[in-house]
C-alpha atoms as a PDB file:
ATOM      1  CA  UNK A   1      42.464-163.441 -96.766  1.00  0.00           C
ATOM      2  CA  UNK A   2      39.624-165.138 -95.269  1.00  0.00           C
ATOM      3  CA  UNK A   3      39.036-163.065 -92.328  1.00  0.00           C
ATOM      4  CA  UNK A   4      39.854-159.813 -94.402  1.00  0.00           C
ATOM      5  CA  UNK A   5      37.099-160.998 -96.422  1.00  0.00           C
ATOM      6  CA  UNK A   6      34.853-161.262 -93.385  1.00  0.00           C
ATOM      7  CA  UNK A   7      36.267-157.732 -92.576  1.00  0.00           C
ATOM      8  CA  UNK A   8      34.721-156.235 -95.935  1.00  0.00           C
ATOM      9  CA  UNK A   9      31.184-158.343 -95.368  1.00  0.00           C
ATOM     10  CA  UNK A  10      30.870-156.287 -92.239  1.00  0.00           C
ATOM     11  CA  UNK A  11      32.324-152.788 -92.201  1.00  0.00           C
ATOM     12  CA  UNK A  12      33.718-152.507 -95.516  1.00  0.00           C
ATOM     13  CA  UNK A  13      32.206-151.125 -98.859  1.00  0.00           C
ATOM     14  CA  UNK A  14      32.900-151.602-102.602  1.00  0.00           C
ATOM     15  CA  UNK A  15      32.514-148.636-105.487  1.00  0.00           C
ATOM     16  CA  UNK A  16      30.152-148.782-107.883  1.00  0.00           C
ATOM     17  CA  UNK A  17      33.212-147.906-110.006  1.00  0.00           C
ATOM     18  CA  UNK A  18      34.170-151.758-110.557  1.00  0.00           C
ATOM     19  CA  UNK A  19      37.583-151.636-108.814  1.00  0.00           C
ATOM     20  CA  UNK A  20      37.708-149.551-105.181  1.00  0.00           C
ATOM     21  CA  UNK A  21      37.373-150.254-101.794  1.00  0.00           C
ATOM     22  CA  UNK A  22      36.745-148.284 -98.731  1.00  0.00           C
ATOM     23  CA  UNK A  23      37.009-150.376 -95.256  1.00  0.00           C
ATOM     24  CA  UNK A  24      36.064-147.899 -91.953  1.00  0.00           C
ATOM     25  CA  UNK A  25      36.492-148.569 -88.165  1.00  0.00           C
ATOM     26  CA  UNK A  26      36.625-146.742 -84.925  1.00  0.00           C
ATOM     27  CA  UNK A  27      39.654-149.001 -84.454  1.00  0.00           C
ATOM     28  CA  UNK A  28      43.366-148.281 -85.838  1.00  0.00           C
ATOM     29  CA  UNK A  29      44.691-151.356 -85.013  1.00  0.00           C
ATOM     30  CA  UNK A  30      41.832-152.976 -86.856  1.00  0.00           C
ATOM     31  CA  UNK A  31      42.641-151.306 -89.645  1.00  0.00           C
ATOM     32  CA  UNK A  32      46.420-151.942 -89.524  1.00  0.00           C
ATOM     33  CA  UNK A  33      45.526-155.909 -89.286  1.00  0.00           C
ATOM     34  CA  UNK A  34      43.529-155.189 -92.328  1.00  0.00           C
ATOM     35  CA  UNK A  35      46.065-153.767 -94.045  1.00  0.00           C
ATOM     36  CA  UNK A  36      48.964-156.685 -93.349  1.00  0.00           C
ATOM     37  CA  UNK A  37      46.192-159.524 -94.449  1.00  0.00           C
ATOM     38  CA  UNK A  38      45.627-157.355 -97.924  1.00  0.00           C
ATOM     39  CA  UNK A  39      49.638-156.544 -98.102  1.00  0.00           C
ATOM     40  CA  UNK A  40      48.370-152.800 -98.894  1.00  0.00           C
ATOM     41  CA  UNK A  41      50.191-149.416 -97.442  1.00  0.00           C
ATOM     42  CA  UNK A  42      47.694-146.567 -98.477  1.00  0.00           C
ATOM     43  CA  UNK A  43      46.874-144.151 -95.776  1.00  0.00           C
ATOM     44  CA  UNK A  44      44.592-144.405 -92.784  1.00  0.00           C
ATOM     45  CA  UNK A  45      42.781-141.242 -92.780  1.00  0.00           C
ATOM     46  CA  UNK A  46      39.723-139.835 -90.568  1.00  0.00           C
ATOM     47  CA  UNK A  47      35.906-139.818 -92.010  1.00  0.00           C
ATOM     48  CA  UNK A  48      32.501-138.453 -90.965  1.00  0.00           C
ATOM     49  CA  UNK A  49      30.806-140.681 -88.648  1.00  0.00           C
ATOM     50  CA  UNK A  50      26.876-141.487 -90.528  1.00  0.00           C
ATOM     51  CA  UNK A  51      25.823-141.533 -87.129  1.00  0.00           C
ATOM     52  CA  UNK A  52      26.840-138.290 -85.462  1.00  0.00           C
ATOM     53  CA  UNK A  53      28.716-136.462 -88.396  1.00  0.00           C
ATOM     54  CA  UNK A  54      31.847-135.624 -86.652  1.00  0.00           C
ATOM     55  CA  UNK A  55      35.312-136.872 -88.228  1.00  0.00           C
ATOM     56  CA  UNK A  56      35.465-139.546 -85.572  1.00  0.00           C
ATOM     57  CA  UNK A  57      35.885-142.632 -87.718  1.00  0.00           C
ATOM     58  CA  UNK A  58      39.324-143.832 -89.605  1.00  0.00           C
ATOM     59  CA  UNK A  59      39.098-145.688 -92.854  1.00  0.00           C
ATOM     60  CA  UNK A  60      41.406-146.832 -95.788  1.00  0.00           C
ATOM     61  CA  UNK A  61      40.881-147.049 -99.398  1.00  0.00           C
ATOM     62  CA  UNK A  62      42.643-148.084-101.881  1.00  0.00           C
ATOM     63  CA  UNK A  63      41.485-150.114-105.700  1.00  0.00           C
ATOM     64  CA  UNK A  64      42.389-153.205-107.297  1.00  0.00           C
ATOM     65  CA  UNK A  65      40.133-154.617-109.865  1.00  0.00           C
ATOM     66  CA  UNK A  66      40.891-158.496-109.709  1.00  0.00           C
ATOM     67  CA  UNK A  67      40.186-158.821-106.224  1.00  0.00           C
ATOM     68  CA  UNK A  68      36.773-156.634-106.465  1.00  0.00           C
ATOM     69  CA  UNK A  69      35.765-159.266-109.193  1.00  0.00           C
ATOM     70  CA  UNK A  70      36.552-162.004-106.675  1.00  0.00           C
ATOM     71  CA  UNK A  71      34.449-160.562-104.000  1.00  0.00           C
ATOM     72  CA  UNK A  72      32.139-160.187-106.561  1.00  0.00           C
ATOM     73  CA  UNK A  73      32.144-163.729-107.532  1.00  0.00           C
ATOM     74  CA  UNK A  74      32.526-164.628-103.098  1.00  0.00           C
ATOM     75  CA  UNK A  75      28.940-163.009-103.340  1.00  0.00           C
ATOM     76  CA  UNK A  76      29.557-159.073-102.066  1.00  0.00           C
ATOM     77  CA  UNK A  77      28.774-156.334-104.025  1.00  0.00           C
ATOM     78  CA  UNK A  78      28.153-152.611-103.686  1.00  0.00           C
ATOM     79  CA  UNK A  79      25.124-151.083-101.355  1.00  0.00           C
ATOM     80  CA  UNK A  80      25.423-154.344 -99.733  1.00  0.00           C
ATOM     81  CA  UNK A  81      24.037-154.284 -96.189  1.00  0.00           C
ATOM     82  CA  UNK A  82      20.451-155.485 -96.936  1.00  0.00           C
ATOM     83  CA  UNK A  83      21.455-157.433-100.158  1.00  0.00           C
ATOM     84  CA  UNK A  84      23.671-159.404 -98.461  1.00  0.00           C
ATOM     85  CA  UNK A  85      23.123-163.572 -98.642  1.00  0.00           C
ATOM     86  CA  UNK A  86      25.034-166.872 -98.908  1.00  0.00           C
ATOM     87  CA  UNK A  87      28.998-166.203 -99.679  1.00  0.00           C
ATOM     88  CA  UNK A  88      30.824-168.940-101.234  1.00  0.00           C
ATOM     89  CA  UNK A  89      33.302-168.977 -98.250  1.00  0.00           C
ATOM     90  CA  UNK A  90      35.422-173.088 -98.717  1.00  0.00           C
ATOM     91  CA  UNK A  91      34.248-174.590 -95.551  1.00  0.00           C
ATOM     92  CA  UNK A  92      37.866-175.052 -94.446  1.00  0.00           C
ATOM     93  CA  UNK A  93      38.147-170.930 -94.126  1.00  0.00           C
ATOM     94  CA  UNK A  94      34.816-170.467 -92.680  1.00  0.00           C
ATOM     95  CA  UNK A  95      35.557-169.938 -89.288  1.00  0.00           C
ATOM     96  CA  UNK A  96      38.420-166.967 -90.227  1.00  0.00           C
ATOM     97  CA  UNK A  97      35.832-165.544 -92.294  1.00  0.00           C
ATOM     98  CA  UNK A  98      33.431-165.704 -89.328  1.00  0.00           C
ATOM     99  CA  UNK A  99      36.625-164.225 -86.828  1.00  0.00           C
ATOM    100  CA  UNK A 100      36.954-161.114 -89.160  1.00  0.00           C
ATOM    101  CA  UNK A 101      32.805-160.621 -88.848  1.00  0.00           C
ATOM    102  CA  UNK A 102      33.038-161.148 -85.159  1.00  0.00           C
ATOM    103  CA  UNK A 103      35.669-158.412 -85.157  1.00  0.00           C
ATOM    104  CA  UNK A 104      33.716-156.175 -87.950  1.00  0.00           C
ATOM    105  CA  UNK A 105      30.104-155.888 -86.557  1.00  0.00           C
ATOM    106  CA  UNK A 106      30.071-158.700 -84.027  1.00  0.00           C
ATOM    107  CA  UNK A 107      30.482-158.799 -80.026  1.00  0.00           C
ATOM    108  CA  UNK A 108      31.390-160.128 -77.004  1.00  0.00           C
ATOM    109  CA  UNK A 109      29.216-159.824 -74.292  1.00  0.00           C
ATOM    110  CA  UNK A 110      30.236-161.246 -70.488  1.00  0.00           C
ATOM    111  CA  UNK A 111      28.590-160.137 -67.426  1.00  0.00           C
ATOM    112  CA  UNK A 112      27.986-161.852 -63.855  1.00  0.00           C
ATOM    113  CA  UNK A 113      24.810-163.277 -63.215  1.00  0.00           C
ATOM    114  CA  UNK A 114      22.297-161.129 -60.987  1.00  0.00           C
ATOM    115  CA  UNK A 115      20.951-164.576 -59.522  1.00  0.00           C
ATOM    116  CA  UNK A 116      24.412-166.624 -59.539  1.00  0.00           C
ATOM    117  CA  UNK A 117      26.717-163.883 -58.503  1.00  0.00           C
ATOM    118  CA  UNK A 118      29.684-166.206 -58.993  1.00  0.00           C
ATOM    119  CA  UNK A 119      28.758-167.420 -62.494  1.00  0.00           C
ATOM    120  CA  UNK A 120      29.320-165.463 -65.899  1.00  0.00           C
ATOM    121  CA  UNK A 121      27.300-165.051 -68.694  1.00  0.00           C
ATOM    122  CA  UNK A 122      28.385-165.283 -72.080  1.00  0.00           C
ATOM    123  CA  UNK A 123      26.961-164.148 -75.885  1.00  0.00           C
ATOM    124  CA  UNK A 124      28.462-164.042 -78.534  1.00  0.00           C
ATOM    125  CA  UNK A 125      26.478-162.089 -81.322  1.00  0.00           C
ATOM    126  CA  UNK A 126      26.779-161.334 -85.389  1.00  0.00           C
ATOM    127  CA  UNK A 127      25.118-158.949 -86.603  1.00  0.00           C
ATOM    128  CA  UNK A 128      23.683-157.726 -90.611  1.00  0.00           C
ATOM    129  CA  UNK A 129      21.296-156.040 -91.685  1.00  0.00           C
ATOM    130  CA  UNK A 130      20.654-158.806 -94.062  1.00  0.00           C
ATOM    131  CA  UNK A 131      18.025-161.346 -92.386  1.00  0.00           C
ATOM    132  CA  UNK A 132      19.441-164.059 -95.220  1.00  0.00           C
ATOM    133  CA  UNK A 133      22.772-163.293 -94.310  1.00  0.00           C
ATOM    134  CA  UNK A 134      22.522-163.708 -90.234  1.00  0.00           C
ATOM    135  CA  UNK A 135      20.389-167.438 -91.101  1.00  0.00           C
ATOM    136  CA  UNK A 136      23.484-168.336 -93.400  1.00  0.00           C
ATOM    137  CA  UNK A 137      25.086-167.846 -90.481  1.00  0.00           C
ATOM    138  CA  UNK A 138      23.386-169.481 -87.948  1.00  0.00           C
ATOM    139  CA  UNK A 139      22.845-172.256 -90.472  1.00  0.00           C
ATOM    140  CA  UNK A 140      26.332-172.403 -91.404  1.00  0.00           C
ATOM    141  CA  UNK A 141      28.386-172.299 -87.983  1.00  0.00           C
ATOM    142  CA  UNK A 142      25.055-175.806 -87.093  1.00  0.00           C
ATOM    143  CA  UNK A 143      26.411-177.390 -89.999  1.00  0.00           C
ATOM    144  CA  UNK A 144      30.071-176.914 -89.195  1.00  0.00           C
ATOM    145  CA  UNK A 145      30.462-177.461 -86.134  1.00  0.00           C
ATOM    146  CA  UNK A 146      27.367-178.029 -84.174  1.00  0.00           C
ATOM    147  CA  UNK A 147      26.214-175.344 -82.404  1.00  0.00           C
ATOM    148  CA  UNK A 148      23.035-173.515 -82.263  1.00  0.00           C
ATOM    149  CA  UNK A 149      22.093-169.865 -82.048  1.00  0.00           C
ATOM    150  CA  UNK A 150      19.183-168.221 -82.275  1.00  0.00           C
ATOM    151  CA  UNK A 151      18.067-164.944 -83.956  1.00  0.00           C
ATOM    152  CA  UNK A 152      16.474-161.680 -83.135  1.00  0.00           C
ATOM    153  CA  UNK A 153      15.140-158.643 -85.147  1.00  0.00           C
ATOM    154  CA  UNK A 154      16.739-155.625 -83.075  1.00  0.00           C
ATOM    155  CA  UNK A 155      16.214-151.900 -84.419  1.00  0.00           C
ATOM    156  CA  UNK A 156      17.744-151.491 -88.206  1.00  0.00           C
ATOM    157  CA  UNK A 157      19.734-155.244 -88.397  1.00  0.00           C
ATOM    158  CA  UNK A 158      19.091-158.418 -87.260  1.00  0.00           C
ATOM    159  CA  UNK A 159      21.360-160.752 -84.959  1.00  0.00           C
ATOM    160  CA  UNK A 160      22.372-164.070 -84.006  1.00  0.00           C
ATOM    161  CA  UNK A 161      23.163-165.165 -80.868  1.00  0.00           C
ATOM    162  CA  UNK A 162      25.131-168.213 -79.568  1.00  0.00           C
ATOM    163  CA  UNK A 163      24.792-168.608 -75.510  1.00  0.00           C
ATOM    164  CA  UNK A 164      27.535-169.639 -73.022  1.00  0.00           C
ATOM    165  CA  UNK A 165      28.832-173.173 -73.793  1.00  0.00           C
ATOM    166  CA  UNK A 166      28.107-172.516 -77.748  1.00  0.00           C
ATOM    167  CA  UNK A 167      30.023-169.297 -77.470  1.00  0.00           C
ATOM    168  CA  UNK A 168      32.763-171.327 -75.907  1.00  0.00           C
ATOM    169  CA  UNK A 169      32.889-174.082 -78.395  1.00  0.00           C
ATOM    170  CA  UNK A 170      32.436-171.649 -81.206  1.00  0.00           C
ATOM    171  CA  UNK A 171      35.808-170.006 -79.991  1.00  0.00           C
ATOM    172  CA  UNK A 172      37.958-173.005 -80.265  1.00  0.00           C
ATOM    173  CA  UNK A 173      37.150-172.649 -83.866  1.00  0.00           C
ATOM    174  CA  UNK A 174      37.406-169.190 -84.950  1.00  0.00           C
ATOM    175  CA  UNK A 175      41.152-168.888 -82.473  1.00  0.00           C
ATOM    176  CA  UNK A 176      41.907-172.631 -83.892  1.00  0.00           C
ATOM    177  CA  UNK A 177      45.877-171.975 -83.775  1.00  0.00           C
ATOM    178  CA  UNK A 178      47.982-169.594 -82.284  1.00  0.00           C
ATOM    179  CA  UNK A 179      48.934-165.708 -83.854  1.00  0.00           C
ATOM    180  CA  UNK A 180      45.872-165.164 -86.077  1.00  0.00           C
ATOM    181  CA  UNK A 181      45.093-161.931 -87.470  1.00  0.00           C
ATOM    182  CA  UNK A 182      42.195-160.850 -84.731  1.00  0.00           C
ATOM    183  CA  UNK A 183      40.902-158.011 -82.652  1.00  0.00           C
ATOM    184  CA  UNK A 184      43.212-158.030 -79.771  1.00  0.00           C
ATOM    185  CA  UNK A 185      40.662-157.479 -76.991  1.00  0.00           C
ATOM    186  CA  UNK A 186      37.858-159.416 -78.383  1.00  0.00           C
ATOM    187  CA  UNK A 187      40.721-162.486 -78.221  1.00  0.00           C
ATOM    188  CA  UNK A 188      41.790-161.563 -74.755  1.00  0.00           C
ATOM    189  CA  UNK A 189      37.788-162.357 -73.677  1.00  0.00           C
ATOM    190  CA  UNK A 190      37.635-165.374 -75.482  1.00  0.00           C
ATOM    191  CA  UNK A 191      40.293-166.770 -74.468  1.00  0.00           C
ATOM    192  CA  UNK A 192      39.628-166.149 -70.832  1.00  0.00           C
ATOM    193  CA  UNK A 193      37.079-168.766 -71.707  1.00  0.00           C
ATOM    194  CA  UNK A 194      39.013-171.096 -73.739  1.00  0.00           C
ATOM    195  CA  UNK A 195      41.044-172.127 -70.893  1.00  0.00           C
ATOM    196  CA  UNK A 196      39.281-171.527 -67.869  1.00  0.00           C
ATOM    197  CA  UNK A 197      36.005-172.037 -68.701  1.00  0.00           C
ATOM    198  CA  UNK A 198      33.517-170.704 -66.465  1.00  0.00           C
END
């Protein structure tokens, strides 16, 4: 539940209506992890992409009241994106809460080094439009477990960014036990990194 939560922070939306949802990726299998975490079988179907119009994007929706008053009461709400803040996320679930942003609106970024040829470099970034919400973050993972990142104003959202051996520490905590609900190929990366890092 946590990291379908963290799902719904990022690329998900709630009705003003008081009870639906709508949750939209590029990614099917995204959606179908969704789906098993909230035990729900309505249909995927295709929607207009806000960025270039064409019916390029998939997304589910489907309503149930008590848990949009939950989310509610987590801190979400509808027309989110620049509202967004603290969420009362128990510490213990943090880190699947952070997974399912990571695999909403976050990245992986790897790439050799143009000076070190043989070394890699490593970000791992969130990303809101909320500038309270990305400094929860930041402040949150410090708090948790340590680790510092530091944040940028890019065009329309704001970031923040955890370098190599922060990245790899972080990952030990958001893939903390085997089979977790996760975005296959962001997992594959990390754990590249997890056990061999490099």
């Amino acid at each position: 539940m946590a990291y379908a939560v963290g799902l719904i922070t990022t690329d998900g939306s709630l009705s003003a209506d008081g009870r639906h949802f709508d949750f939209t990726s590029n990614d099917r299998d995204l959606i179908e992890t969704f789906k098993k975490c909230l035990n729900i079988r309505n249909k995927i179907s295709t929607k207009r992409s806000g960025y270039t119009h064409k019916l390029s994007s998939l997304h589910i929706q489907f309503g149930n009241v008590t848990l949009y008053r939950w989310l509610v009461e987590l801190g979400l709400m509808p027309n989110k994106s620049k509202r967004l803040g603290k969420l009362k996320i128990p510490d213990k679930f943090f880190f699947d809460f952070l997974r399912g942003h990571l695999d909403g609106d976050g990245s992986i970024k790897r790439y050799f080094d143009p000076v070190y040829p043989r070394s890699v470099r490593l970000y791992t970034v969130f990303l809101s439009a909320s500038p309270a919400h990305i400094k929860w973050i930041k402040d949150k993972v410090q708090k948790l477990a340590g680790l510092s990142g530091f944040i940028r104003t890019v065009p329309r959202a704001h970031t923040v960014t955890f370098s190599k051996g922060n990245s790899i520490a972080l990952f030990r905590h958001l893939y903390h036990k085997p089979n977790l609900p996760c975005l296959k190929r962001k997992f594959l990366i990390a754990k590249e990194f997890i056990t061999s890092p490099r």
